[in-house]
ModelCIF file with pLDDT and N, C-alpha, C, O atoms, coordinates in Angstrom:
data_MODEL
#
_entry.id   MODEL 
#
_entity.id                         1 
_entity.type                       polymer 
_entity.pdbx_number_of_molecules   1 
#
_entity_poly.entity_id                      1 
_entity_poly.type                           'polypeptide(L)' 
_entity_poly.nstd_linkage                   no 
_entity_poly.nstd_monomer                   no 
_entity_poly.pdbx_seq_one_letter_code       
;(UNK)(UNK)(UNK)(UNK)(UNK)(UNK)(UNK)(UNK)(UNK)(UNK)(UNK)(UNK)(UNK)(UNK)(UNK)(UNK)
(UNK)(UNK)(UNK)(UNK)(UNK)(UNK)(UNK)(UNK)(UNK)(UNK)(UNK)(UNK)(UNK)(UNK)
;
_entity_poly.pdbx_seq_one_letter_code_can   XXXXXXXXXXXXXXXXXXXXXXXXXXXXXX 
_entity_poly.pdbx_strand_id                 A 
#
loop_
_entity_poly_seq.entity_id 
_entity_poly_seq.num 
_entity_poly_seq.mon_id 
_entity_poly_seq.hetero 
1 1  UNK n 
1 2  UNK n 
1 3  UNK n 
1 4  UNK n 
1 5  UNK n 
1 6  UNK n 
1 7  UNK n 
1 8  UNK n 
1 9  UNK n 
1 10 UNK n 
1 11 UNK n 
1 12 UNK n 
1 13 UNK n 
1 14 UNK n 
1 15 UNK n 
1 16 UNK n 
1 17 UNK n 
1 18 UNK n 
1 19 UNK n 
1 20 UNK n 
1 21 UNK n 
1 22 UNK n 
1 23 UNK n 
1 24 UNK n 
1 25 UNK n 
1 26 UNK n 
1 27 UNK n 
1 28 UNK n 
1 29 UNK n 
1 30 UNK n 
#
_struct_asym.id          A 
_struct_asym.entity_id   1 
#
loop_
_ma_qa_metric.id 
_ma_qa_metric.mode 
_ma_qa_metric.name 
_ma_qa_metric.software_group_id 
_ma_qa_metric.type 
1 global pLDDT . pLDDT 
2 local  pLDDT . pLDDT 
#
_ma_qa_metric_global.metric_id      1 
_ma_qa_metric_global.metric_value   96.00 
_ma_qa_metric_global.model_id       1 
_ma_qa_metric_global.ordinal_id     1 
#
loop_
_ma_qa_metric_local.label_asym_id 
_ma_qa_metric_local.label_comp_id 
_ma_qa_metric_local.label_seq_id 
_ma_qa_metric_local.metric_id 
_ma_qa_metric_local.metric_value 
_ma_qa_metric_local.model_id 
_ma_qa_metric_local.ordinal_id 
A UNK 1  2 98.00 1 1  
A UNK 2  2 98.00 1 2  
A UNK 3  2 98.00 1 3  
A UNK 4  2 98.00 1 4  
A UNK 5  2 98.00 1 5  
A UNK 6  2 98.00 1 6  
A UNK 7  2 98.00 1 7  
A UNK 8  2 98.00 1 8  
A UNK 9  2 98.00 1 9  
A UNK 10 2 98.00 1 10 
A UNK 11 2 98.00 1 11 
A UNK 12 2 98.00 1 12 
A UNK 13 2 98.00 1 13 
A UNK 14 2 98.00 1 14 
A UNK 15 2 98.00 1 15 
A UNK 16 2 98.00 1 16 
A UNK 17 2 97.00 1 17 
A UNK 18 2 96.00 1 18 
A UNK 19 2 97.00 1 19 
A UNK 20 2 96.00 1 20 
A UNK 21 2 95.00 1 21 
A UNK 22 2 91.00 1 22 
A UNK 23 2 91.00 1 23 
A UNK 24 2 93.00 1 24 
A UNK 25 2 95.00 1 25 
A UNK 26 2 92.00 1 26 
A UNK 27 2 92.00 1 27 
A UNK 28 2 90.00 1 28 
A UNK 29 2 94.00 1 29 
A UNK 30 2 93.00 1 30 
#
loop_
_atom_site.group_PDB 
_atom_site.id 
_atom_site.type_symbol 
_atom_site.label_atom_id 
_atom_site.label_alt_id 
_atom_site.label_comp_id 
_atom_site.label_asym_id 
_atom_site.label_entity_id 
_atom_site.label_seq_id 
_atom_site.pdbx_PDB_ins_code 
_atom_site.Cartn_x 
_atom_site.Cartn_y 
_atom_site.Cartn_z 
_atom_site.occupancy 
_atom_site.B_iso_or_equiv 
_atom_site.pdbx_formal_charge 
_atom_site.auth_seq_id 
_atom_site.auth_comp_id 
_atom_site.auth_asym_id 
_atom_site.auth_atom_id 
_atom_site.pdbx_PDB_model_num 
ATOM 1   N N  . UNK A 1 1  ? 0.827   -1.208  0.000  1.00 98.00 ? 1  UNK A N  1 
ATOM 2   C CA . UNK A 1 1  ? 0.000   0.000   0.000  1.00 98.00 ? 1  UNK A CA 1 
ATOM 3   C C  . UNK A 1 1  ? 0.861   1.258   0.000  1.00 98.00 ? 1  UNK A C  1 
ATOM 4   O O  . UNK A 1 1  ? 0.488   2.201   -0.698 1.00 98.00 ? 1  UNK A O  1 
ATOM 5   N N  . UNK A 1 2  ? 1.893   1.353   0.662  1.00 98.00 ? 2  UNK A N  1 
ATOM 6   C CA . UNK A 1 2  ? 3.172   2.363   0.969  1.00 98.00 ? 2  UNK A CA 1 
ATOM 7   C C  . UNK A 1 2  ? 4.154   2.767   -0.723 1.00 98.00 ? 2  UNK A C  1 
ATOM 8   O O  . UNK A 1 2  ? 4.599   3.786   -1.251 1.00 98.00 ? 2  UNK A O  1 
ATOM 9   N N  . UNK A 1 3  ? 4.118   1.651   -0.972 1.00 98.00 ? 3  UNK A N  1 
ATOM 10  C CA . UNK A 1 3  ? 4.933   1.672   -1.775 1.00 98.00 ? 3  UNK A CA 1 
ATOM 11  C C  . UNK A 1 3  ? 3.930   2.302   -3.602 1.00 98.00 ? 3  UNK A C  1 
ATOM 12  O O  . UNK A 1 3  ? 4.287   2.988   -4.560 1.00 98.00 ? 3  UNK A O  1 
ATOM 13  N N  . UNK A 1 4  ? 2.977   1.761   -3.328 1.00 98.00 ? 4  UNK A N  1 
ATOM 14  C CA . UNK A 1 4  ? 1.591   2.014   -4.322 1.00 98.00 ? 4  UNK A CA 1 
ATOM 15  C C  . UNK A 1 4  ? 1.311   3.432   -4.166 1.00 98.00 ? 4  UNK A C  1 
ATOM 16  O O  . UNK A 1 4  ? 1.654   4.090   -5.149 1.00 98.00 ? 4  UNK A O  1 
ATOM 17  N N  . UNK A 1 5  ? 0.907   3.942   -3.436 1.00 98.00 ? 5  UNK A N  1 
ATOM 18  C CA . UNK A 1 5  ? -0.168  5.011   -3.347 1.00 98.00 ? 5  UNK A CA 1 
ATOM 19  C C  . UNK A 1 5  ? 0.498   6.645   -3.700 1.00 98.00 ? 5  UNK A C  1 
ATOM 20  O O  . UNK A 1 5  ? -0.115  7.654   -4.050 1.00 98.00 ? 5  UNK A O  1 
ATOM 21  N N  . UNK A 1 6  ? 1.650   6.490   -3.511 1.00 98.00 ? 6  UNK A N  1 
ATOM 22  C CA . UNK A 1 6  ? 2.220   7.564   -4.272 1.00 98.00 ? 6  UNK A CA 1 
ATOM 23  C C  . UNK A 1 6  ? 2.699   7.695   -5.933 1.00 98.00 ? 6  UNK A C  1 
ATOM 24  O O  . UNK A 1 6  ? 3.357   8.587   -6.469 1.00 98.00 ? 6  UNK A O  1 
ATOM 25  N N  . UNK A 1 7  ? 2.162   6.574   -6.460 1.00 98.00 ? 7  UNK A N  1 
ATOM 26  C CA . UNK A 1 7  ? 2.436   6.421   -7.753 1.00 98.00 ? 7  UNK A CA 1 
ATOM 27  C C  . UNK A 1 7  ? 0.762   6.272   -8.159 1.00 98.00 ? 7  UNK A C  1 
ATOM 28  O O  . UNK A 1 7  ? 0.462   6.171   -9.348 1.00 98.00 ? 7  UNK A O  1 
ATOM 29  N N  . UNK A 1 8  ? -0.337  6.264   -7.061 1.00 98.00 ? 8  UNK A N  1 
ATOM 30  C CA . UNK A 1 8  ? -1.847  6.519   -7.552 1.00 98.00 ? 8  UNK A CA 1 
ATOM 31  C C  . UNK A 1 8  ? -1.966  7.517   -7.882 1.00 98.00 ? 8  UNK A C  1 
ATOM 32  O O  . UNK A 1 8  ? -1.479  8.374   -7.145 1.00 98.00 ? 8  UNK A O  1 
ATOM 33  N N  . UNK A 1 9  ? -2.615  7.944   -9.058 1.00 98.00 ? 9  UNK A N  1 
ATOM 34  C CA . UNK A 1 9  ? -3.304  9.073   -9.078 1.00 98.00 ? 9  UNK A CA 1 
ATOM 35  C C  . UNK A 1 9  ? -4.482  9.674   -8.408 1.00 98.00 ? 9  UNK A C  1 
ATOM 36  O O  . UNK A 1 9  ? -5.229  8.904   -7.804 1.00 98.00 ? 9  UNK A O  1 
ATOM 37  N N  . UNK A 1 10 ? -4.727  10.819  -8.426 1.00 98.00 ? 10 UNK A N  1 
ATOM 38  C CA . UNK A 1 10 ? -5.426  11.351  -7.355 1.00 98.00 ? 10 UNK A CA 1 
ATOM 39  C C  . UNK A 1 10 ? -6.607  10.837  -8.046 1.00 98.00 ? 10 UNK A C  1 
ATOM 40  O O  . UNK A 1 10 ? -6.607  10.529  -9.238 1.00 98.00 ? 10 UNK A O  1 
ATOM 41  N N  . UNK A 1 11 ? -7.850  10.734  -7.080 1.00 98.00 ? 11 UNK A N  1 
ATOM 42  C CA . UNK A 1 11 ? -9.008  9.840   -7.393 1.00 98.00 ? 11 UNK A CA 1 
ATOM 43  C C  . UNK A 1 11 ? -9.315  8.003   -8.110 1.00 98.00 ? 11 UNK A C  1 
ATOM 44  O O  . UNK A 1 11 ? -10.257 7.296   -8.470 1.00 98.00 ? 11 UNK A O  1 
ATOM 45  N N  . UNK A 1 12 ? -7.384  7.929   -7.939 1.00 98.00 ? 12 UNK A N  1 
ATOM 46  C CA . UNK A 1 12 ? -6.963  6.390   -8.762 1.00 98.00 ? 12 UNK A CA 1 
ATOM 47  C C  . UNK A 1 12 ? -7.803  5.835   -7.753 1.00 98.00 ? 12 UNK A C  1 
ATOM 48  O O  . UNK A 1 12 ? -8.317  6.650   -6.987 1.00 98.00 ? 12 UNK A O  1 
ATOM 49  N N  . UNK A 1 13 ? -8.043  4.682   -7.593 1.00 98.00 ? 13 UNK A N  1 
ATOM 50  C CA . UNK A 1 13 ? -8.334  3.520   -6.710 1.00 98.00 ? 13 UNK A CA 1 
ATOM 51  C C  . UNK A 1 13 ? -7.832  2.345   -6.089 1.00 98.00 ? 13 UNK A C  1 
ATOM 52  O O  . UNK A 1 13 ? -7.646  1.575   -7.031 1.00 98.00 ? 13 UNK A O  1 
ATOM 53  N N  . UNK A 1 14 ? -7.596  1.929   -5.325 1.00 98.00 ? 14 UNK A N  1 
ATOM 54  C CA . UNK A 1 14 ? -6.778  0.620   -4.899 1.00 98.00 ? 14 UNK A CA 1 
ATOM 55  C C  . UNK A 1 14 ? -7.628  -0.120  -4.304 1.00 98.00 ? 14 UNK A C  1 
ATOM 56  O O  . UNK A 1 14 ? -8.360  0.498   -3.531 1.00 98.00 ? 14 UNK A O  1 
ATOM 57  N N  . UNK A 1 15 ? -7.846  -1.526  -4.403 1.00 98.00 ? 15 UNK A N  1 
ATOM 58  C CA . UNK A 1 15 ? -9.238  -2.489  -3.921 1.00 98.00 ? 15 UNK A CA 1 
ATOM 59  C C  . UNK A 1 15 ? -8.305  -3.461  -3.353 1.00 98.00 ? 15 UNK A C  1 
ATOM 60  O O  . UNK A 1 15 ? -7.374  -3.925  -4.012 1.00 98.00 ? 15 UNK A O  1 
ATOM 61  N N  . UNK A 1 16 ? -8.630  -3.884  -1.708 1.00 98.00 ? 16 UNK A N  1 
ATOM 62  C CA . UNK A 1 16 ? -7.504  -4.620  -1.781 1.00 98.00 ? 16 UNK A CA 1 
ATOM 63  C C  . UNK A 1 16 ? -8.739  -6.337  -0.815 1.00 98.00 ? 16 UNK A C  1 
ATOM 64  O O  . UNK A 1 16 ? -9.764  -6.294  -0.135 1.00 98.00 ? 16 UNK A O  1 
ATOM 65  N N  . UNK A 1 17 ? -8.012  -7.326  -1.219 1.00 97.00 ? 17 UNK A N  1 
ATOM 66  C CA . UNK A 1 17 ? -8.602  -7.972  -1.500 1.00 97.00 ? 17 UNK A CA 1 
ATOM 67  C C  . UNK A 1 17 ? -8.242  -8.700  0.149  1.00 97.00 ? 17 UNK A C  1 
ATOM 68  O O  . UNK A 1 17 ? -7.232  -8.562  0.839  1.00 97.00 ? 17 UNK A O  1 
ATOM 69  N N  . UNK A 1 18 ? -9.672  -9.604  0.451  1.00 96.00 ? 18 UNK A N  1 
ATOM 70  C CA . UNK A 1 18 ? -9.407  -10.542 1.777  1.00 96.00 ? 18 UNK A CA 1 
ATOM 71  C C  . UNK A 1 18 ? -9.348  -9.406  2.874  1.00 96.00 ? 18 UNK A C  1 
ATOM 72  O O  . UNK A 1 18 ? -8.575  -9.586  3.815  1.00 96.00 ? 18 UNK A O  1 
ATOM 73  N N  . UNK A 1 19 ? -9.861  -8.621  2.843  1.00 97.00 ? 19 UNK A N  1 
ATOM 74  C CA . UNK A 1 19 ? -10.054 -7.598  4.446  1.00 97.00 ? 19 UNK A CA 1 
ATOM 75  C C  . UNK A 1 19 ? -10.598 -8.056  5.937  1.00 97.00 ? 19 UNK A C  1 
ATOM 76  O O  . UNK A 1 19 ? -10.352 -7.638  7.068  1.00 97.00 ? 19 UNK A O  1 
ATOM 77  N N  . UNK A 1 20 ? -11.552 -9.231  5.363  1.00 96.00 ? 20 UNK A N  1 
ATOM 78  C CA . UNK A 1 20 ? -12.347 -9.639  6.261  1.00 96.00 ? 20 UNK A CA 1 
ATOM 79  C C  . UNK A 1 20 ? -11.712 -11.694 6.718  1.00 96.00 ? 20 UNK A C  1 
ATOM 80  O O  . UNK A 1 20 ? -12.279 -12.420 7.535  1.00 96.00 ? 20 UNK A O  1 
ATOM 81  N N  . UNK A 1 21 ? -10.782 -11.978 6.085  1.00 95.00 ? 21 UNK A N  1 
ATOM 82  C CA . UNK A 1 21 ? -9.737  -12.671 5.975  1.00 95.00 ? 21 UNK A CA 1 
ATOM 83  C C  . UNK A 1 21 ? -10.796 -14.028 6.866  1.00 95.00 ? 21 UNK A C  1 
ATOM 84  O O  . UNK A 1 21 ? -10.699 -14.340 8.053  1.00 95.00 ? 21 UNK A O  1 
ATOM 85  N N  . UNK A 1 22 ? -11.550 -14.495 6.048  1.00 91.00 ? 22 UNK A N  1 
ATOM 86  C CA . UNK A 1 22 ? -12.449 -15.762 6.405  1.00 91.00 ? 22 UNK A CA 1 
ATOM 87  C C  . UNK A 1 22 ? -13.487 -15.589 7.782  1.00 91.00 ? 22 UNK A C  1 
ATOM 88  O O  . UNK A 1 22 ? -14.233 -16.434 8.276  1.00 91.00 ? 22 UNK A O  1 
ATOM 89  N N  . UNK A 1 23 ? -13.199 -13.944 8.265  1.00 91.00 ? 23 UNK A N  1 
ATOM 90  C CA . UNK A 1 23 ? -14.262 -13.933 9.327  1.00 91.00 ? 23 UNK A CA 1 
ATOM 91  C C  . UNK A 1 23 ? -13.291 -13.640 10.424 1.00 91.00 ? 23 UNK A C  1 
ATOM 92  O O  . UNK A 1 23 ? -13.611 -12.903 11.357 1.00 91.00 ? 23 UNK A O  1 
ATOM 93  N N  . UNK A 1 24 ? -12.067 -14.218 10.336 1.00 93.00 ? 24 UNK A N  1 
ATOM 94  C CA . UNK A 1 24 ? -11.142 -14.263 11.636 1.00 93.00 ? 24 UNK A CA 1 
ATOM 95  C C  . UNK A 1 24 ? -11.402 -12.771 12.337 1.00 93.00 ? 24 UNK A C  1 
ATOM 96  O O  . UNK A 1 24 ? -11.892 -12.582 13.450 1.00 93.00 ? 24 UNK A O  1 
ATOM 97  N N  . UNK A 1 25 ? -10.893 -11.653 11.287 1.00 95.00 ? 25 UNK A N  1 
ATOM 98  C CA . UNK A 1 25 ? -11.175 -10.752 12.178 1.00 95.00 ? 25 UNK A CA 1 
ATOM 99  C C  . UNK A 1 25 ? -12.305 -9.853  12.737 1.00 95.00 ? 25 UNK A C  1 
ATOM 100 O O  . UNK A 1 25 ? -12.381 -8.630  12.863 1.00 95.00 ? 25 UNK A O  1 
ATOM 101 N N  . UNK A 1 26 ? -13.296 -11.023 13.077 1.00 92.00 ? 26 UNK A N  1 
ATOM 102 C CA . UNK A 1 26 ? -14.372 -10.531 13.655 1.00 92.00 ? 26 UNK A CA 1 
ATOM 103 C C  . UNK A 1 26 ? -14.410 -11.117 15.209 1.00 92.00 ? 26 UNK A C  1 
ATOM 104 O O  . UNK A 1 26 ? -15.159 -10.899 16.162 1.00 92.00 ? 26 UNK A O  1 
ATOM 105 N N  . UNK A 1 27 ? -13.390 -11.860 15.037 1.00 92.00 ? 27 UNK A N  1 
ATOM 106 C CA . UNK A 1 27 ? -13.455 -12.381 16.462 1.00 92.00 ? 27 UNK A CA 1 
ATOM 107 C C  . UNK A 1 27 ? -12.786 -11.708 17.769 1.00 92.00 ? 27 UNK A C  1 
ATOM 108 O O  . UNK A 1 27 ? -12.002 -10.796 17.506 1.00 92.00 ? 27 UNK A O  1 
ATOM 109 N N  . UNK A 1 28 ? -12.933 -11.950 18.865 1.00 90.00 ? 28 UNK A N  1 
ATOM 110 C CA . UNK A 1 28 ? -12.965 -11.006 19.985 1.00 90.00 ? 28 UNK A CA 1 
ATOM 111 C C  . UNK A 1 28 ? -11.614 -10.819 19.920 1.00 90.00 ? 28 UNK A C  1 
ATOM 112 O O  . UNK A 1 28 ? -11.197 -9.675  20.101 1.00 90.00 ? 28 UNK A O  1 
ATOM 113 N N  . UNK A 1 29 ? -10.669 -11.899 19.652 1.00 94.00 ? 29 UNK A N  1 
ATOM 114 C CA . UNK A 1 29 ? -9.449  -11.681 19.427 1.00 94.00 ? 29 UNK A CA 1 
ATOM 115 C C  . UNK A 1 29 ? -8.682  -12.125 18.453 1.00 94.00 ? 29 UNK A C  1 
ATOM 116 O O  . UNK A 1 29 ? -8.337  -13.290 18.254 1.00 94.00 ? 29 UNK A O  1 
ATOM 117 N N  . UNK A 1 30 ? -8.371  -11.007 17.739 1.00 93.00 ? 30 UNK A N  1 
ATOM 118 C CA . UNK A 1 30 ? -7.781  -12.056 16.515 1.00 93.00 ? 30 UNK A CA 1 
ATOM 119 C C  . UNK A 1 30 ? -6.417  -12.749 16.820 1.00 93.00 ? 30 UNK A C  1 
ATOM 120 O O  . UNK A 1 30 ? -5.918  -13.518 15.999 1.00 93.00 ? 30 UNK A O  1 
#
């Protein structure tokens, strides 16, 4: 993301995939 986002253009987009990584991090502790 660090290395990306200064080579985005302004209003570019980045979608990044597995955020919710099978549910794990919904749990009380990940």
């Amino acid at each position: 993301y660090e290395l990306v986002l200064p080579r985005l253009r302004k209003g570019g987009l980045i979608i990044a995939d597995n955020v919710l990584f099978h549910g794990q991090v919904l749990e009380e502790e990940v």
